[in-house]
Protein backbone atom coordinates (compact mmCIF):
# COMPACT_ATOMS: atom_id res chain seq x y z
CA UNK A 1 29.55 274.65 -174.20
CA UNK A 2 31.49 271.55 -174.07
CA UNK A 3 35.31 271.33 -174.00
CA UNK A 4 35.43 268.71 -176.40
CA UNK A 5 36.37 269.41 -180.11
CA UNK A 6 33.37 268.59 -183.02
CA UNK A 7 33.69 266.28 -185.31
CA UNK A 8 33.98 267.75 -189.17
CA UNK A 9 30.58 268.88 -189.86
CA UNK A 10 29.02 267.78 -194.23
CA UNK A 11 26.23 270.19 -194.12
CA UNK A 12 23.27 270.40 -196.38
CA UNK A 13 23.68 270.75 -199.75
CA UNK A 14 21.15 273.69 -199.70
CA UNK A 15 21.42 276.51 -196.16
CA UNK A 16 18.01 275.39 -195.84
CA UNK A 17 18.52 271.76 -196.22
CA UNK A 18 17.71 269.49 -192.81
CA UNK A 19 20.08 266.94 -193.18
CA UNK A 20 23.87 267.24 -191.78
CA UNK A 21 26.64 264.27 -191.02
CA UNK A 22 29.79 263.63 -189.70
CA UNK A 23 32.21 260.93 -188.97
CA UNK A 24 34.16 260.39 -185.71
CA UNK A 25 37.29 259.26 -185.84
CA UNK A 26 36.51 255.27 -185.29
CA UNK A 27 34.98 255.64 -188.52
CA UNK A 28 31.11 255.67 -187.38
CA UNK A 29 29.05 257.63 -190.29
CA UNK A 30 26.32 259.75 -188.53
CA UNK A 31 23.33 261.75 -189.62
CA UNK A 32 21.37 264.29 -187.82
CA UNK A 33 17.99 265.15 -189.45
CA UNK A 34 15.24 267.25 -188.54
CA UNK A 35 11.90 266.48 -190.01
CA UNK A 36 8.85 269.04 -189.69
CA UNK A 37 5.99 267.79 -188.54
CA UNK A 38 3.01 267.92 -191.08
CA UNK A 39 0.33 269.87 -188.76
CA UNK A 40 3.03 272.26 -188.14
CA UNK A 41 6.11 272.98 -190.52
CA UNK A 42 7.41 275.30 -187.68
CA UNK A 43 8.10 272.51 -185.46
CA UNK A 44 11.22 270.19 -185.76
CA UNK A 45 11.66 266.37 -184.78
CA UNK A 46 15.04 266.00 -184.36
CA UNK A 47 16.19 262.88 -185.49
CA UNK A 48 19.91 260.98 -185.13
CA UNK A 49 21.66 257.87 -185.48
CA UNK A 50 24.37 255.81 -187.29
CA UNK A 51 24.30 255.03 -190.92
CA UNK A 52 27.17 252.01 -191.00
CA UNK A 53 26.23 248.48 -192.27
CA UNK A 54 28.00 246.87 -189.28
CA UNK A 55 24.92 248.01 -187.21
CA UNK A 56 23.00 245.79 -189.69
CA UNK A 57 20.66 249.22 -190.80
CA UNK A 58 20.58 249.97 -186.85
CA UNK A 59 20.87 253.71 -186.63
CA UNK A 60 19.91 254.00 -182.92
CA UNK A 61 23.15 251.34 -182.20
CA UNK A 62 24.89 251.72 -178.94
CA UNK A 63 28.67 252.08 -180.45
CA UNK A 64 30.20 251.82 -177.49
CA UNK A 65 34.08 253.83 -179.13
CA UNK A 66 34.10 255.66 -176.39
CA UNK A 67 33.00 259.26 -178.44
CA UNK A 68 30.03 259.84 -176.81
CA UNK A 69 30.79 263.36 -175.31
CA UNK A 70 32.74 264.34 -178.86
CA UNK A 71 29.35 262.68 -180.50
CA UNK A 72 27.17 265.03 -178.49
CA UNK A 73 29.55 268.04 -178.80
CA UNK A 74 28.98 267.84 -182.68
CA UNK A 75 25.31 266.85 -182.58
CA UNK A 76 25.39 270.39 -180.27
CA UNK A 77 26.85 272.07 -182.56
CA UNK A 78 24.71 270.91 -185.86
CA UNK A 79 21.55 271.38 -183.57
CA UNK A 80 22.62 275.38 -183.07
CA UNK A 81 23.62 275.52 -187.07
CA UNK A 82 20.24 274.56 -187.67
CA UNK A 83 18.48 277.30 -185.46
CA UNK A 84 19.80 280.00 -186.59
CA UNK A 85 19.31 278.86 -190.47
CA UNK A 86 15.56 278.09 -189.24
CA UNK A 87 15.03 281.06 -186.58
CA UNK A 88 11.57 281.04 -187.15
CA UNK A 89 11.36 277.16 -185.77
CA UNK A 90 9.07 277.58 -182.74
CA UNK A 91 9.19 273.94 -181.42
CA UNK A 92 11.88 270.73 -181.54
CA UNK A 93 11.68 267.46 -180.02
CA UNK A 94 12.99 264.19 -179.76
CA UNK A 95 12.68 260.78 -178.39
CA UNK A 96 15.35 258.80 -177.35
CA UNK A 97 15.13 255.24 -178.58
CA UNK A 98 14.89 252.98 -175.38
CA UNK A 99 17.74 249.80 -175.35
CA UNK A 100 17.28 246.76 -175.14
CA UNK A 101 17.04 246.39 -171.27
CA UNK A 102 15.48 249.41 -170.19
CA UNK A 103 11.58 249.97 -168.73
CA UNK A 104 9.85 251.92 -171.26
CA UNK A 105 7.79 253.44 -168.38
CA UNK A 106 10.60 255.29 -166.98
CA UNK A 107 12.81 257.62 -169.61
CA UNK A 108 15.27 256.61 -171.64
CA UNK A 109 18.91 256.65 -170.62
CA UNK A 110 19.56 258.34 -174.49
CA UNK A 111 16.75 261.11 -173.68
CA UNK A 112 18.50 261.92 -170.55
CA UNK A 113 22.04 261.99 -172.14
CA UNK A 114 20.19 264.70 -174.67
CA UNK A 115 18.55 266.41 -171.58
CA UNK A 116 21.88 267.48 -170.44
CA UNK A 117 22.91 268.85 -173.56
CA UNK A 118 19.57 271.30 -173.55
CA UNK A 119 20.38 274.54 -171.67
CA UNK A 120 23.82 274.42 -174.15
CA UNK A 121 21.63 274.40 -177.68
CA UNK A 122 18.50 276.42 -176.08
CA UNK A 123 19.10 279.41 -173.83
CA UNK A 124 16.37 280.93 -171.76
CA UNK A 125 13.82 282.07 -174.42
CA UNK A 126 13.11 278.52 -174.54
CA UNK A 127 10.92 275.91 -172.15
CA UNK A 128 11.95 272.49 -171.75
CA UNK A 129 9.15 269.91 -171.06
CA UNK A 130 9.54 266.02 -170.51
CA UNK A 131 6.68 263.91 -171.29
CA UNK A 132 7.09 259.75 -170.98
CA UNK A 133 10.26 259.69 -173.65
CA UNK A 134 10.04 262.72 -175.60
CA UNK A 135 11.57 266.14 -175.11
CA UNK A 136 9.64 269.09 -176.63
CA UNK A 137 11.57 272.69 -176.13
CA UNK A 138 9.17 275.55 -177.35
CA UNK A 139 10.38 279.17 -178.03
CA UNK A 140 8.92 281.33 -174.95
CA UNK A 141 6.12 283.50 -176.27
């Protein structure tokens, strides 16, 4: 796991609830959700971004504060909160949103900031695969 600290963690209202937030120190509101998917309420889109008007309603901004690796150490840490309140969750995934000057052929420079976060949310009962943008880890059978 990361050596850098997590943010303060707001959790659900509920244990079961699937929607968390935090706020770094530059005063960026984030919120991590994860959504289950209609054809299968055992598998989890997880879903983040930033929730302050100065990203004009924007929550996949590039904030550029410098807290990326304290962002991602929190965002960790909600992500393994969330597991083991939901261990019967068989499947996550998530897209990362492509900026502004990237080739949407290739992946994302977000997805593969979250790719290197994997193996320290998922440990080996889990698969990693990587189609176009999106990330799906399934729970090994």
């Amino acid at each position: 796991m990361s050596e850098f600290k997590t943010y303060e963690i707001v959790p659900p209202r509920i244990k079961s609830g699937n929607t968390y937030h935090f706020t770094t120190n530059s005063g960026i509101l984030y919120e991590v959700r994860f959504g289950r998917k209609q054809d299968d309420i055992l598998s989890v889109n997880i879903v983040f971004g930033v929730l302050n008007e100065e990203f004009d309603g924007e929550e996949y901004s590039m904030t550029n504060k410098g807290e990326v690796f304290r962002v991602m150490t929190t965002i960790v840490k909600i992500i393994r909160t969330f597991i083991a309140e939901h261990p019967n969750t068989h499947q996550y995934e998530f897209t990362g949103e492509f900026r502004e000057n990237e080739n949407p052929s290739n992946i994302s420079l977000r997805s593969k900031i979250y790719l290197r976060y994997i193996k320290d949310i998922f440990d080996d009962t889990w698969t990693t695969k990587v189609k176009g943008n999106t990330v799906t880890i399934n729970k090994k059978k």
